[in-house]
C-alpha atoms as a PDB file:
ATOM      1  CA  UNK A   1     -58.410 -53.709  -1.262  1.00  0.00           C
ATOM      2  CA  UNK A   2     -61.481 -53.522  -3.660  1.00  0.00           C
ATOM      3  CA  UNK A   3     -61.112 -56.313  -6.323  1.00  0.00           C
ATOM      4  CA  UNK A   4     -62.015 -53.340  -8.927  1.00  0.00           C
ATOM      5  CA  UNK A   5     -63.416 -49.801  -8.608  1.00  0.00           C
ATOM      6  CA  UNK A   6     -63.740 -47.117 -11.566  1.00  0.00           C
ATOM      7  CA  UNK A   7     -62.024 -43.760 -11.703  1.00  0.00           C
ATOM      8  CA  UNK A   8     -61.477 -41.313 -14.580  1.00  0.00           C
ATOM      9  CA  UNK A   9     -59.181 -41.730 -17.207  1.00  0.00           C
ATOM     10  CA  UNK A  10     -56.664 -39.187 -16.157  1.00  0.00           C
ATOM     11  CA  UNK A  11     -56.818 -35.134 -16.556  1.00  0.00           C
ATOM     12  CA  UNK A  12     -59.323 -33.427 -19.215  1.00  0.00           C
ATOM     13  CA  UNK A  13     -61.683 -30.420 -19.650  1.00  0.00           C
ATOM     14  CA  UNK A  14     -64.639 -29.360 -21.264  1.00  0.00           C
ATOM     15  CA  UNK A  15     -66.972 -26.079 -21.957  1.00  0.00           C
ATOM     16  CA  UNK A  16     -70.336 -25.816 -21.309  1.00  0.00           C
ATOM     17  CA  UNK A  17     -72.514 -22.154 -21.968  1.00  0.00           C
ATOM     18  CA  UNK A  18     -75.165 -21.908 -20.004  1.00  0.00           C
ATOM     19  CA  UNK A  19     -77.486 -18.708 -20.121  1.00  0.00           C
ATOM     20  CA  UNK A  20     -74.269 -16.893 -21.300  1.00  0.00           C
ATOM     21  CA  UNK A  21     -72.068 -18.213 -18.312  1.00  0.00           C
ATOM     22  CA  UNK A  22     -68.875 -20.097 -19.372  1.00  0.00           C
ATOM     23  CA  UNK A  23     -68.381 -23.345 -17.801  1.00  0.00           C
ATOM     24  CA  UNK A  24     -65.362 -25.073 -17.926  1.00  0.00           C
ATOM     25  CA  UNK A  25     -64.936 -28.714 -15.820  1.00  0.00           C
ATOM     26  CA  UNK A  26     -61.626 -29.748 -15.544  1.00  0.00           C
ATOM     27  CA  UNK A  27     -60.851 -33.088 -14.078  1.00  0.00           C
ATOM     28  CA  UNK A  28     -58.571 -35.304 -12.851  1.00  0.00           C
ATOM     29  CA  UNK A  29     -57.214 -38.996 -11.076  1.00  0.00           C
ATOM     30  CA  UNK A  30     -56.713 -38.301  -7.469  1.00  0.00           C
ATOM     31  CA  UNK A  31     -55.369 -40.604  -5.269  1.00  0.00           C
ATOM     32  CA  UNK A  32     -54.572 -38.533  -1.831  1.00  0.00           C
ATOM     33  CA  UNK A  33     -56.377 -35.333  -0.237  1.00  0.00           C
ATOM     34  CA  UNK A  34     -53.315 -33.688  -0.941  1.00  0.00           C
ATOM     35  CA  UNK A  35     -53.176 -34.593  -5.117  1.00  0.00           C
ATOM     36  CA  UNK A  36     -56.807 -32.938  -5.030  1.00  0.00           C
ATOM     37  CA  UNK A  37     -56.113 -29.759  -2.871  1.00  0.00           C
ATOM     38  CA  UNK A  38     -52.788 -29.272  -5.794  1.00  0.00           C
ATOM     39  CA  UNK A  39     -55.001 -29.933  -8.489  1.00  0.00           C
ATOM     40  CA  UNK A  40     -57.588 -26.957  -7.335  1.00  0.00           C
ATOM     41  CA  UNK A  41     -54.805 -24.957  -6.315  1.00  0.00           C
ATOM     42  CA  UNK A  42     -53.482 -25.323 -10.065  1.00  0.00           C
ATOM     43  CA  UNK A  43     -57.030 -24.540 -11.755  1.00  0.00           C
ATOM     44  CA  UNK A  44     -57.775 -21.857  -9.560  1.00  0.00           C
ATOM     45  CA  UNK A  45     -54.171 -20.106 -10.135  1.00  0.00           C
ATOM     46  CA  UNK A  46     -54.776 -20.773 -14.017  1.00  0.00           C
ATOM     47  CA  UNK A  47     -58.628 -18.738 -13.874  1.00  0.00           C
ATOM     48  CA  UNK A  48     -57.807 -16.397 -10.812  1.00  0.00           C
ATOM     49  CA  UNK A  49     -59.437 -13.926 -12.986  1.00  0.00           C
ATOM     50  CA  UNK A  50     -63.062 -16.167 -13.332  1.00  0.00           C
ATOM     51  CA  UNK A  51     -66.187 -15.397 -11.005  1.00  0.00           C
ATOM     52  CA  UNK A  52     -65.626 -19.156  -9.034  1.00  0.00           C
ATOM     53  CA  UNK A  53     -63.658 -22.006  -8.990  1.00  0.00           C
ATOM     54  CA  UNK A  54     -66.092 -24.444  -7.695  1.00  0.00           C
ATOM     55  CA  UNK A  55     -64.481 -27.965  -6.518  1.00  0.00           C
ATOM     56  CA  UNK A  56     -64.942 -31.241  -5.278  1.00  0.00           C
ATOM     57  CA  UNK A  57     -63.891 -34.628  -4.739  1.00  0.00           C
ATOM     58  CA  UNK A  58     -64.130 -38.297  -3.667  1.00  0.00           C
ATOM     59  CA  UNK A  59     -61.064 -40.384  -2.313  1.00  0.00           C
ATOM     60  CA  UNK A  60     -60.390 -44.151  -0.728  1.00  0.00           C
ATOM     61  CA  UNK A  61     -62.011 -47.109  -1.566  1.00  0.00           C
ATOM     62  CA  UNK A  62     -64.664 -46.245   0.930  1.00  0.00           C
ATOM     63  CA  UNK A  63     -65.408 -42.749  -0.147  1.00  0.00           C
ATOM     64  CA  UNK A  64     -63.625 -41.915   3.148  1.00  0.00           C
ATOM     65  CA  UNK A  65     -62.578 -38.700   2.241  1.00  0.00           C
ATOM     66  CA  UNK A  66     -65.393 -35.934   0.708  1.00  0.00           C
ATOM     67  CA  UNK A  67     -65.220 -32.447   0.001  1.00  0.00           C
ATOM     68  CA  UNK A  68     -67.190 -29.884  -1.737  1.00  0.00           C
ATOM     69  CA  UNK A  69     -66.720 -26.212  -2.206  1.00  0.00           C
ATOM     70  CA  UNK A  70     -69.258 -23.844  -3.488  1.00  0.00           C
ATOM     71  CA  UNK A  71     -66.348 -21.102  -3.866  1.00  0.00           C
ATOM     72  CA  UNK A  72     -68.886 -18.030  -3.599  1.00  0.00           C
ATOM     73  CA  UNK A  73     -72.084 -19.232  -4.880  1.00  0.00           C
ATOM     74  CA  UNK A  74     -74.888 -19.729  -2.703  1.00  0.00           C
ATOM     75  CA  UNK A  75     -74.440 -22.899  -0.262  1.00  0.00           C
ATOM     76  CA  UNK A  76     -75.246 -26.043  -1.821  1.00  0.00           C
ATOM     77  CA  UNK A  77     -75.611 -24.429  -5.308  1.00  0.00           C
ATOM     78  CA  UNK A  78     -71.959 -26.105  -6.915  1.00  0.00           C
ATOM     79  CA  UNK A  79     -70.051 -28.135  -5.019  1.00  0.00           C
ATOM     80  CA  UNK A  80     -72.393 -30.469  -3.925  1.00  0.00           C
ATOM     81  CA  UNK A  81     -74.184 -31.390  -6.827  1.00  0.00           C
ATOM     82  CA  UNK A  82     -70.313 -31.670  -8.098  1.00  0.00           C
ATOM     83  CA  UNK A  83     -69.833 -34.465  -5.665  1.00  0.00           C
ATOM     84  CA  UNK A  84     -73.313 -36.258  -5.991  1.00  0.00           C
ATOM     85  CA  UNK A  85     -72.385 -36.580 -10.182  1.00  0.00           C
ATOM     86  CA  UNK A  86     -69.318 -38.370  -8.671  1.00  0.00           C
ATOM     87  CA  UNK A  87     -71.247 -40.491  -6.071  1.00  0.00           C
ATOM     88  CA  UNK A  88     -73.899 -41.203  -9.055  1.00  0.00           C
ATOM     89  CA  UNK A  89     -71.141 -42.792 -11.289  1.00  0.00           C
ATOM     90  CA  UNK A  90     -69.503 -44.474  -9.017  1.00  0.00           C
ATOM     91  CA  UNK A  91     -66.359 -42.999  -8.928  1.00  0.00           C
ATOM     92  CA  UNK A  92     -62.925 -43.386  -7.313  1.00  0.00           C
ATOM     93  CA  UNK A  93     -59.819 -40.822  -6.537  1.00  0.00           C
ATOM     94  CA  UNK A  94     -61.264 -38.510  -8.867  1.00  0.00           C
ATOM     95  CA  UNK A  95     -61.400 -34.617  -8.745  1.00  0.00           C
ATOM     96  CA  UNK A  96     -63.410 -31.948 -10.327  1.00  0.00           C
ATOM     97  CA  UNK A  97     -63.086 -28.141 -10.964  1.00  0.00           C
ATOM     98  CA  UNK A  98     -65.818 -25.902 -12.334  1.00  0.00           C
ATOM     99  CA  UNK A  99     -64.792 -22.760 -13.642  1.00  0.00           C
ATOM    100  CA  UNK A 100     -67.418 -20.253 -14.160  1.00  0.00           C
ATOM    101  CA  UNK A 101     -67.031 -17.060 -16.113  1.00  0.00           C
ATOM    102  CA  UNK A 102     -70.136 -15.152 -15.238  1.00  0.00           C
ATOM    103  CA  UNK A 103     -72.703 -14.084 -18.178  1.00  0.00           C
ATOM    104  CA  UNK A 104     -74.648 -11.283 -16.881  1.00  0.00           C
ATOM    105  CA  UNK A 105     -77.887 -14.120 -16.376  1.00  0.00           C
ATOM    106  CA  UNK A 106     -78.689 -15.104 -13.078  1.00  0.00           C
ATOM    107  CA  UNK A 107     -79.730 -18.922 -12.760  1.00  0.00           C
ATOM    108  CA  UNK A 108     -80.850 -19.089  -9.396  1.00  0.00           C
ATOM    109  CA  UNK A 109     -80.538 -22.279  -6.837  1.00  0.00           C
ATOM    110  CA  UNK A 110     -81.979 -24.814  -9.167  1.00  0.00           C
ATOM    111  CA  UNK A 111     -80.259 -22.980 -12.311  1.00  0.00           C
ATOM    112  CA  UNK A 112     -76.909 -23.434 -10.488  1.00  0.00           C
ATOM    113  CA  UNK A 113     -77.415 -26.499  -9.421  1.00  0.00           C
ATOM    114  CA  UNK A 114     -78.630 -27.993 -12.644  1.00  0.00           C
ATOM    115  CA  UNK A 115     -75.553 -25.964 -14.586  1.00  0.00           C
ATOM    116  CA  UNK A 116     -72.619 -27.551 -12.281  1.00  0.00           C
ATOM    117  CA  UNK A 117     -74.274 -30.883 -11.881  1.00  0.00           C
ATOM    118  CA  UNK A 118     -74.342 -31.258 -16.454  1.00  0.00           C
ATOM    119  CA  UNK A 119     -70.864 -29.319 -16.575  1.00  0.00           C
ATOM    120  CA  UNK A 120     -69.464 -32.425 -14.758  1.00  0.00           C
ATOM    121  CA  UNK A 121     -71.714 -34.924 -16.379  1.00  0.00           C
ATOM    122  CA  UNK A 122     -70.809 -33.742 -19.665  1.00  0.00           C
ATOM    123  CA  UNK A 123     -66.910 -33.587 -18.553  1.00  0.00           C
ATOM    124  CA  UNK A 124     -67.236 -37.390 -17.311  1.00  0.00           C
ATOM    125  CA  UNK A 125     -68.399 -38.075 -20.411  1.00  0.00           C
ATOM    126  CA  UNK A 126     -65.464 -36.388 -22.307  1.00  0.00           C
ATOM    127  CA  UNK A 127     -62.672 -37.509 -20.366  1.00  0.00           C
ATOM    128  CA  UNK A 128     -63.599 -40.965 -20.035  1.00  0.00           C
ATOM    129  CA  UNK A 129     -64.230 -43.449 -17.112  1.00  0.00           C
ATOM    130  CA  UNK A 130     -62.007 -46.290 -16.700  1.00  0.00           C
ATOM    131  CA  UNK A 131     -61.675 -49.739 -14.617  1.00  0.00           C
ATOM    132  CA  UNK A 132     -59.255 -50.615 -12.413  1.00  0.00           C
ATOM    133  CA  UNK A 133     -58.459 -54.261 -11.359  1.00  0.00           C
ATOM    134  CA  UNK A 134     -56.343 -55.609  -8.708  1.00  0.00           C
ATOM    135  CA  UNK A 135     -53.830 -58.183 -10.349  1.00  0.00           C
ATOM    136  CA  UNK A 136     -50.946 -59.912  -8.690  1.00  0.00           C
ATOM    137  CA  UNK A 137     -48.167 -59.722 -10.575  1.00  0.00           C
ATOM    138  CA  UNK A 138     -46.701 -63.610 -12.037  1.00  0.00           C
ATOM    139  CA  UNK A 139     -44.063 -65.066 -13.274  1.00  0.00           C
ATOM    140  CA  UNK A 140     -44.157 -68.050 -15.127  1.00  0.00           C
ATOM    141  CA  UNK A 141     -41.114 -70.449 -15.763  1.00  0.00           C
ATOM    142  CA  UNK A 142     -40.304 -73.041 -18.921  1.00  0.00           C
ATOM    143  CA  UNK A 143     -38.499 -74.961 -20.819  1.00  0.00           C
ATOM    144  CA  UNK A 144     -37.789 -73.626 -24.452  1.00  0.00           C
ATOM    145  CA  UNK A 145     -39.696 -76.909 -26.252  1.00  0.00           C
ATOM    146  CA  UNK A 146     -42.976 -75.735 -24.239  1.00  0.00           C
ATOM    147  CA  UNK A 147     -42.444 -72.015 -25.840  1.00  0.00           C
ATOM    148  CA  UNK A 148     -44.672 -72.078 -29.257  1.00  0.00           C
ATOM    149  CA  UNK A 149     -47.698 -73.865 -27.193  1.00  0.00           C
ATOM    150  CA  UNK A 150     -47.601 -71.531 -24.125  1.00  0.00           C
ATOM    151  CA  UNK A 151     -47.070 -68.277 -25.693  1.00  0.00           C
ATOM    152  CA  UNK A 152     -49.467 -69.481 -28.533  1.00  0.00           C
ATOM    153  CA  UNK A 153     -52.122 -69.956 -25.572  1.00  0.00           C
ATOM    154  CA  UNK A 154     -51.181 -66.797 -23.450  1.00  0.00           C
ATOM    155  CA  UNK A 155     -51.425 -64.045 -26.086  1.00  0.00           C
ATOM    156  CA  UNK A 156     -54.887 -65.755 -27.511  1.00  0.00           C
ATOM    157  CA  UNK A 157     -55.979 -65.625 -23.877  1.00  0.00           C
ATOM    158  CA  UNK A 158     -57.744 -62.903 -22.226  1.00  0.00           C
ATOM    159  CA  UNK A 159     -55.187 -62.561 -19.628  1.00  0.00           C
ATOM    160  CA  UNK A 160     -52.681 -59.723 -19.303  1.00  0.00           C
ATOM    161  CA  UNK A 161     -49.228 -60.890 -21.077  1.00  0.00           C
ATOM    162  CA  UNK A 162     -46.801 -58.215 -19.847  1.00  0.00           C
ATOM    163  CA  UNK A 163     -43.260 -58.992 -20.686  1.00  0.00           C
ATOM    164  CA  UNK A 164     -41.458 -62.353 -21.976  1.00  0.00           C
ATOM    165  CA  UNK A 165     -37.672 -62.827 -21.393  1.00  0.00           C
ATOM    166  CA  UNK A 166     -35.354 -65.515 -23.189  1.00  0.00           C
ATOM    167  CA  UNK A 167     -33.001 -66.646 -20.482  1.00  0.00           C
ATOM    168  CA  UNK A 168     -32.050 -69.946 -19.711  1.00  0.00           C
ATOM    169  CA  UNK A 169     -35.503 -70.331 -19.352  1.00  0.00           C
ATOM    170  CA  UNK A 170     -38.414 -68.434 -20.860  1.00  0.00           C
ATOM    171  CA  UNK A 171     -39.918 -66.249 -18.440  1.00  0.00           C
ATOM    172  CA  UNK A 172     -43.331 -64.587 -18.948  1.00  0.00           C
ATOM    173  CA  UNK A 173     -44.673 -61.631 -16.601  1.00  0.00           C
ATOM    174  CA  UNK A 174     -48.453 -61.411 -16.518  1.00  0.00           C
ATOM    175  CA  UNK A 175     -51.026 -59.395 -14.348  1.00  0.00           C
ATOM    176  CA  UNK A 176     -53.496 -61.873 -13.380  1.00  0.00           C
ATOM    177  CA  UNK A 177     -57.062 -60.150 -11.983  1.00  0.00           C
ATOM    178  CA  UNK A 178     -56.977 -61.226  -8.025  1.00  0.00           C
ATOM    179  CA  UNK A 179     -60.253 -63.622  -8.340  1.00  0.00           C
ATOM    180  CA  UNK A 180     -59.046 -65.253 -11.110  1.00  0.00           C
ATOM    181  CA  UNK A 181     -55.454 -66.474  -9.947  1.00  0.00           C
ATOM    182  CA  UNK A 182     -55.793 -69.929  -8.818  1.00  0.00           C
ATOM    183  CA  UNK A 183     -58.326 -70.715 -12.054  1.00  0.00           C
ATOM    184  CA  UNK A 184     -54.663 -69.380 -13.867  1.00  0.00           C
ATOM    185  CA  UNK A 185     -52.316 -71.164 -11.992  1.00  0.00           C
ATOM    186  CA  UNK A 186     -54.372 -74.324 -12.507  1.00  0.00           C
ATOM    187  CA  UNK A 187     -54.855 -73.689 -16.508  1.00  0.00           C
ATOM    188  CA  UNK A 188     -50.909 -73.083 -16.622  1.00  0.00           C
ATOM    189  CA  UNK A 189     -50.445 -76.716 -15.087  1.00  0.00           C
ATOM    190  CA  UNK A 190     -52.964 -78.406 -17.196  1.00  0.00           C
ATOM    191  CA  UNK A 191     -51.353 -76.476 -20.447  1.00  0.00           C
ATOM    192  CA  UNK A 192     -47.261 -77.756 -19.621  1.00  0.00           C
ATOM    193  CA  UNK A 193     -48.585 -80.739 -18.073  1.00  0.00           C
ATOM    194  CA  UNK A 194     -46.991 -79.700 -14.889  1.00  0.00           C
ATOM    195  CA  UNK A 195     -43.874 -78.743 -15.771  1.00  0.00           C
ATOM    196  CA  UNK A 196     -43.562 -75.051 -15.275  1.00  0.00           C
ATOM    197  CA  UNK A 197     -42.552 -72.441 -12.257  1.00  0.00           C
ATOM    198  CA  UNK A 198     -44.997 -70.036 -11.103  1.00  0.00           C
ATOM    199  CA  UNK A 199     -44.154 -67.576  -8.555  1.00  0.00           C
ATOM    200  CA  UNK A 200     -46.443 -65.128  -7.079  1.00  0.00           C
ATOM    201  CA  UNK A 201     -45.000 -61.267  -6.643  1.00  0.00           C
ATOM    202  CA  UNK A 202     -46.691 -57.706  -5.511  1.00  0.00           C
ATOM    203  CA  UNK A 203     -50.690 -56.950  -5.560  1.00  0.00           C
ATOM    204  CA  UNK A 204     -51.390 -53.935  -7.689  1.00  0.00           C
ATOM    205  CA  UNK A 205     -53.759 -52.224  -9.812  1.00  0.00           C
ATOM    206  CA  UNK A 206     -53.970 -52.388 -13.229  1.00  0.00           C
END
């Protein structure tokens, strides 16, 4: 598993006009082949009335799965240039859409490719591009007296303070980033001089 990879924020649109041609990117987090395929599906259904629905996207940590769909304009025109703004950024799981409504203008090859290549630039840049980290999930174990100094030090830390429960002991839950674990476990000894309970749970990303 990558120790961090960047994806889009999560679903958003946004309008381009071009020579009089309508534009509209949609996007969205993708994390199977199928997620993507329902995705176009959905945008397609929505504009079944536009002049393409131009798609593609880029899955697994590897880029194992790629697919690009010109939907009608000439090969190589739309979906491709779709996919190489992906590649360009970086990106993860993510999925595009390009709606065009046709303006009476014809762009030709390096029109189109230009126009779908900026409508998903510009749609990036709208919807946002985030980081993911892989954390493993902690719990850390103490006794009450040790409360004010280690919560004190957690929340004015820069790691991830999920949940804290009063119990017999205090409990907190933090996401830790995967590189950074044992330089964590080793601060949390140092900080209670030794007397605390860390237990290691699931791998995920945050």
């Amino acid at each position: 598993m990558l120790a961090n990879y960047f994806t889009v924020c999560g679903f958003g649109s946004h309008e381009i006009e071009i020579e009089k041609s309508k534009f509209i990117c949609y996007i969205n987090e993708a994390k199977t082949e199928v997620d993507a395929q329902r995705f176009i599906s959905e945008i397609k259904k929505k504009h079944f009335d536009a002049s393409h629905n131009c798609s593609a996207y880029l899955i697994g940590e590897n880029d194992e799965i790629q697919k690009a769909n010109d939907d009608g304009e000439p090969s190589g025109t739309a979906g491709v240039p779709m996919l190489e703004v992906l590649k360009k950024r970086g990106l993860k799981d993510t999925v595009v859409v390009v709606t065009r409504y046709f303006g009476g203008k014809k762009l030709g090859a390096g029109g189109l490719i230009r126009a779908y290549g900026q409508a998903v630039s510009e749609g990036l840049n709208a919807v946002g591009i985030v980081e993911r980290s892989l954390v493993k999930v902690m719990n850390v174990k103490i006794n009450y007296k040790l409360l004010g100094k280690v919560e004190f030090a957690l929340r004015n830390s820069h790691y991830h303070l999920e949940n804290v429960n009063h119990m017999e002991e205090v409990s907190f839950e933090l996401w830790i980033k995967i590189n950074e674990v044992e330089i964590f476990k080793n601060w949390m000894i140092e900080l209670t001089n030794g007397s605390c309970h860390i237990n290691e749970s699931i791998v995920k990303y945050m």
